[in-house]
Protein backbone atom coordinates (compact mmCIF):
# COMPACT_ATOMS: atom_id res chain seq x y z
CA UNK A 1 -18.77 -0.38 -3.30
CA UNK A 2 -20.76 1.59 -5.41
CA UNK A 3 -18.26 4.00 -6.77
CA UNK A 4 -16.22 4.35 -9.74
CA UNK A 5 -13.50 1.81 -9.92
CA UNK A 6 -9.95 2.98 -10.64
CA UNK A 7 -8.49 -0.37 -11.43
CA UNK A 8 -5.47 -2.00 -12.72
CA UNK A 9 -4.06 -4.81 -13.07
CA UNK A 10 -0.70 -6.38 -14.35
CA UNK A 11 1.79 -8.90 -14.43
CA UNK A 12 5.30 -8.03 -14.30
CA UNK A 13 7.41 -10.45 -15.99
CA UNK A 14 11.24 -9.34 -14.54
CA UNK A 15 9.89 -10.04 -10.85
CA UNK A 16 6.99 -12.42 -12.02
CA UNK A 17 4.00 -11.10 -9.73
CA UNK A 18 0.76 -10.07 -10.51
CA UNK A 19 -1.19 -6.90 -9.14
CA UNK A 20 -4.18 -4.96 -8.80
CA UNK A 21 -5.00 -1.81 -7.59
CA UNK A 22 -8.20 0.54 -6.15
CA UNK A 23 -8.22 3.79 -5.15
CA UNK A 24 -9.87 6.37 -3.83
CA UNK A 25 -10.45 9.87 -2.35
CA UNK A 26 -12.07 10.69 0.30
CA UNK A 27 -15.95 11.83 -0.10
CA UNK A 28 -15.57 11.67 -4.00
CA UNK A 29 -13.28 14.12 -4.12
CA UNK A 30 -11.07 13.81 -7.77
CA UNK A 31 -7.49 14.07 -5.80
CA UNK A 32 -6.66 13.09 -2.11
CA UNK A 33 -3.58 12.28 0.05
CA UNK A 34 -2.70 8.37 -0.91
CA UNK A 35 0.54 8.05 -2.97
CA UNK A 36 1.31 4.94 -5.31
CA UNK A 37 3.06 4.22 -7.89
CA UNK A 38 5.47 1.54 -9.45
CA UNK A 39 9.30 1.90 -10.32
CA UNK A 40 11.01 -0.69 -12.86
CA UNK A 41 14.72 -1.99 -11.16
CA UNK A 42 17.27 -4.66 -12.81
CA UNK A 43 15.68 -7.10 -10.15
CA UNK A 44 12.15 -6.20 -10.54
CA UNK A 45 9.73 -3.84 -9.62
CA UNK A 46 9.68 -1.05 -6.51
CA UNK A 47 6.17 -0.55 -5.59
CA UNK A 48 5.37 3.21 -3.12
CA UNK A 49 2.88 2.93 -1.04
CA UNK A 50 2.42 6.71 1.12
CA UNK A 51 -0.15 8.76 3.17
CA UNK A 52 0.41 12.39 3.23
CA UNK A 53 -1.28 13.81 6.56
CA UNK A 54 -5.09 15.19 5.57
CA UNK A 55 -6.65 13.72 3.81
CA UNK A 56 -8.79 14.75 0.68
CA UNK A 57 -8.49 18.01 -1.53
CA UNK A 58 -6.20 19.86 1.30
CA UNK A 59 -3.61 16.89 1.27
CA UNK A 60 -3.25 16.58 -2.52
CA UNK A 61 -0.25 18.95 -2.95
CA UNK A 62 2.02 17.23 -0.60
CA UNK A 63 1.11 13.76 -1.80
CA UNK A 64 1.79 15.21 -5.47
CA UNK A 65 5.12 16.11 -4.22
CA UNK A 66 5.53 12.62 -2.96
CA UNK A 67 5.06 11.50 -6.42
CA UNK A 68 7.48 13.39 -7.97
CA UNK A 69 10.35 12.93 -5.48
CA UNK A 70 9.61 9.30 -5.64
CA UNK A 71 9.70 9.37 -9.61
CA UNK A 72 12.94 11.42 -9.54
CA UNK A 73 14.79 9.47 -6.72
CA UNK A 74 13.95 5.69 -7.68
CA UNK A 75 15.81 6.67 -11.40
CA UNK A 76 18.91 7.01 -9.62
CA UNK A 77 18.90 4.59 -6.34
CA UNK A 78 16.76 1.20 -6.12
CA UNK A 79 18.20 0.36 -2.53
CA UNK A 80 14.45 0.81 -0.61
CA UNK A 81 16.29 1.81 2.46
CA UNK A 82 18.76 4.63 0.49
CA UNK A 83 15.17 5.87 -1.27
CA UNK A 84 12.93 5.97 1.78
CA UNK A 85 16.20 8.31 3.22
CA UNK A 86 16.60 10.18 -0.02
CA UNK A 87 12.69 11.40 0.15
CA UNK A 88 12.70 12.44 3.86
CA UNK A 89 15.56 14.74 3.09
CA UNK A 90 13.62 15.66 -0.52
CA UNK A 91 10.48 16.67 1.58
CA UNK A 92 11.57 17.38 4.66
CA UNK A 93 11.48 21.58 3.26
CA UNK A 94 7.85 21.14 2.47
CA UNK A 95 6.88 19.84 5.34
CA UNK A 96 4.95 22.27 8.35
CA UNK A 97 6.10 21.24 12.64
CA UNK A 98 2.84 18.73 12.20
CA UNK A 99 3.43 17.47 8.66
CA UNK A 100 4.32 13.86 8.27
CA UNK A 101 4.34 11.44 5.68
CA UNK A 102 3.80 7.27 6.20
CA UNK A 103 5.81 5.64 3.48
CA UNK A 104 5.76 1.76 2.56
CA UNK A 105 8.36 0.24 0.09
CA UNK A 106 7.98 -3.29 -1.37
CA UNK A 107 10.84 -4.01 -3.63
CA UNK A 108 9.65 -7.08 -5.51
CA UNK A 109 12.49 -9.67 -6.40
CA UNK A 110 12.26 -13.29 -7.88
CA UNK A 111 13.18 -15.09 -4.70
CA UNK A 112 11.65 -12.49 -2.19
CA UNK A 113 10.14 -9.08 -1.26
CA UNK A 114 12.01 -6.59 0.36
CA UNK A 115 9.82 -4.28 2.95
CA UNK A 116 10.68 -0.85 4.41
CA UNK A 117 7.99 0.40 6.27
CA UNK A 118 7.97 4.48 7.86
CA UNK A 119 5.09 4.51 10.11
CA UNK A 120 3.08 3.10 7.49
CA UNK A 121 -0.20 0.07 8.77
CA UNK A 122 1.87 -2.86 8.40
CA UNK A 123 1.18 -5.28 5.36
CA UNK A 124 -1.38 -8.69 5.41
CA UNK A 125 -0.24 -11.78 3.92
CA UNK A 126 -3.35 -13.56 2.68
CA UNK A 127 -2.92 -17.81 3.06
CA UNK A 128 -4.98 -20.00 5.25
CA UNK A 129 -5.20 -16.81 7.64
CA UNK A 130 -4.83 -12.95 7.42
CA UNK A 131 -1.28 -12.28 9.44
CA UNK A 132 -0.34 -8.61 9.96
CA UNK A 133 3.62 -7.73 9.27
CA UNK A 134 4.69 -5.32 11.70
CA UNK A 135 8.13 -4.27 11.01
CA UNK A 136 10.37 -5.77 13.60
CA UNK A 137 12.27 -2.66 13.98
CA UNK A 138 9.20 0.22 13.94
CA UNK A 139 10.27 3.94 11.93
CA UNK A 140 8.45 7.34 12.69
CA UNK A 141 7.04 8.22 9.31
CA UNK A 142 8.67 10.70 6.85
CA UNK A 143 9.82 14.40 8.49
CA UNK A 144 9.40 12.77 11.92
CA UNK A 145 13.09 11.26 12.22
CA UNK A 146 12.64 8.04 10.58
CA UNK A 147 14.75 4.99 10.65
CA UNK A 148 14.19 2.88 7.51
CA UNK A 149 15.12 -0.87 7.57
CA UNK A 150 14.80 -3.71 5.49
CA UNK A 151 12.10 -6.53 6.30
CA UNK A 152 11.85 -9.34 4.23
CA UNK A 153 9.29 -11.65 2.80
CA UNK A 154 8.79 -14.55 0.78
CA UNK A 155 5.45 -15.64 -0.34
CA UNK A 156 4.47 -19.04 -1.02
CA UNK A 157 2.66 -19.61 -4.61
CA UNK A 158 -1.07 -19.07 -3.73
CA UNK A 159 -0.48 -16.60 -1.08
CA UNK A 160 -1.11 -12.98 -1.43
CA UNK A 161 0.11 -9.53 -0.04
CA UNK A 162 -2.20 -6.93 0.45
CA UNK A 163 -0.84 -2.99 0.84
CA UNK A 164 -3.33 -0.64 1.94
CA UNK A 165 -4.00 2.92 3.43
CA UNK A 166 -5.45 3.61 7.21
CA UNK A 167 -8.57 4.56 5.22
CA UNK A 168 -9.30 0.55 5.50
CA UNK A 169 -8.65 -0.71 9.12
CA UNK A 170 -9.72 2.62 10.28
CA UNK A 171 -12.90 3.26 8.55
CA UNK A 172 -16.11 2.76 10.86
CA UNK A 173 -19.54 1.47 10.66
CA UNK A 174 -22.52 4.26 11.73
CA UNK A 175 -21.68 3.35 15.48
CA UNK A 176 -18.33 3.70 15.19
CA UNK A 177 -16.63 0.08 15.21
CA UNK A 178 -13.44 -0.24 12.98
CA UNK A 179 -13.85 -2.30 10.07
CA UNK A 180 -12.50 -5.52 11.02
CA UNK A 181 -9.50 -7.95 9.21
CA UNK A 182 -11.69 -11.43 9.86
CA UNK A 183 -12.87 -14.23 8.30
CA UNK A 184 -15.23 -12.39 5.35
CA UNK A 185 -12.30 -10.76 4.88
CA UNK A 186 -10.53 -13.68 4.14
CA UNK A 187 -13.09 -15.48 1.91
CA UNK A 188 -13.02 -11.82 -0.03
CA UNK A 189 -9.26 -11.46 -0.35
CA UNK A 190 -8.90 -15.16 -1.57
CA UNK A 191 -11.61 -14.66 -4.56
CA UNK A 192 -9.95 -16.55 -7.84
CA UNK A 193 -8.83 -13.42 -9.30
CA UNK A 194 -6.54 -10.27 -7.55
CA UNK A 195 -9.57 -8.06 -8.89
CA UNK A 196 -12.35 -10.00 -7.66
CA UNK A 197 -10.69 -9.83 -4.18
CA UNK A 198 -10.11 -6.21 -4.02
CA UNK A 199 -13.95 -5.87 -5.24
CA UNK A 200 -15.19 -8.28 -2.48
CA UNK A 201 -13.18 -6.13 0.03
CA UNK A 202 -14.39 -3.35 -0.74
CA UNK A 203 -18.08 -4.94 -1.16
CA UNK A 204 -17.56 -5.74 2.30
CA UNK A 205 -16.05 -2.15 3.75
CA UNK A 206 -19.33 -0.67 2.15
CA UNK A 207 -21.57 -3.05 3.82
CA UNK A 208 -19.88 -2.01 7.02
CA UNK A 209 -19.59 1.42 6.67
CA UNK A 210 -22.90 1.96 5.21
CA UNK A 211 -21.63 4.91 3.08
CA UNK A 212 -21.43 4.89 -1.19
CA UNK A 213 -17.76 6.51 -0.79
CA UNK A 214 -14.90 6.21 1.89
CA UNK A 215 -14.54 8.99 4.50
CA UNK A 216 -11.04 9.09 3.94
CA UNK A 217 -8.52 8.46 1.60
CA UNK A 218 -8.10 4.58 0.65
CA UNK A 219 -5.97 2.82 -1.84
CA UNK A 220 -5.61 -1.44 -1.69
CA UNK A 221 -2.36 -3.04 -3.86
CA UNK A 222 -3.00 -6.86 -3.75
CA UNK A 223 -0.31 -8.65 -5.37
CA UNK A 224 0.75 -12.36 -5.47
CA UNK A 225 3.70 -14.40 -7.07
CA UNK A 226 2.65 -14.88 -10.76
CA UNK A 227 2.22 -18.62 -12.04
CA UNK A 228 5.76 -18.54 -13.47
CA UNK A 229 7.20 -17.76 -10.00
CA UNK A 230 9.47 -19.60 -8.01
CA UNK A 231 9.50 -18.12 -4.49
CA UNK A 232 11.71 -20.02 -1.97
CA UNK A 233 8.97 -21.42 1.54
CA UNK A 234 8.72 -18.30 4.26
């Protein structure tokens, strides 16, 4: 995708997994409505993953607000379920009657990841196949009554997790057809490095799209268990 590539990439060593990141507002715009950020815990680290509704230029206050309750709140509790709770009651005042907020939580620990997804596109684990994660027990998002739970995951060395915004699975080629999870998809998401398959993807969602920048908001996390990890078989 032929636009300027907000990148990063780490390995954190108290959790042991390795990720990269793109993202992007919608149109070119310098500030949009995707939310992420990383928070350190004993165990290892809490990754935010949120879409403000809007999307572009309109929705960056709110998703700047997200930010800082998210900064404030994960100093003080590291239970995903307690913080996903603590920021619907932080936000729920600066939210209008058609204001939500989709929220995904991935607290990454040696021996597995701990999910709580608030109305948030579910997760893909990246192996021999792309499998969707739905969360067992579904939440509204953020300001629309949610009910956070805890879904866990263990990946197997060589498997990935990718985290994204609806700005992927709902972003359409010139004749409208959703841009689809398949087997290109696969081959790009599998490249040898986490970078190479987030620039693959989005190599592919241009091809489909046809456009130089996404119509909406979009932000990817792809992260996998770092070569000194020890994650217990799913």
């Amino acid at each position: 995708m032929h636009v300027p590539r907000p990148a990063t990439s780490a390995v954190d060593g108290s959790a042991c997994i390795a990720l990269a990141m793109r993202g992007y507002s919608a149109d070119g715009a310098r500030q949009g409505g995707d939310v992420h950020a990383t928070a350190p815990t004993p165990a290892g680290p809490l990754l935010l993953l949120a879409d403000v509704k809007g999307h572009g230029p309109d929705a960056a206050p709110l998703a700047a607000a997200v930010l800082t309750a998210f900064r404030d709140a994960a100093a003080r509790k590291t239970d995903p379920v307690h913080l996903a709770r603590t920021l619907d009651a932080r936000l729920a005042p600066q939210l209008g009657e058609e204001d939500f907020i989709t929220l995904l939580l991935a607290d990454c620990r040696p021996d597995e990841i701990r999910l709580v997804n608030c109305g948030h596109p579910p997760p893909v684990r990246i192996g021999r196949r792309l499998t969707s994660l739905p969360p067992p027990h579904p939440s509204p998002p953020l300001g629309l009554g949610p009910d956070p739970r805890i879904q866990r995951l263990r990946l197997l060395p060589g498997q990935r997790l990718l985290l994204h915004t609806d700005g992927l699975t709902e972003a359409r080629s010139p004749d409208r057809v959703p841009f689809p999870l398949d087997q290109r998809a696969l081959a790009a998401l599998l490249a040898p490095t986490l970078d190479q398959a987030l620039d693959s993807l989005l190599d592919l969602l241009h091809q489909h799209t046809e456009r130089p920048t996404p119509a909406d908001d979009l932000t990817l996390l792809l992260l996998q268990p770092a070569p000194t990890a020890s994650l217990s078989p799913p």
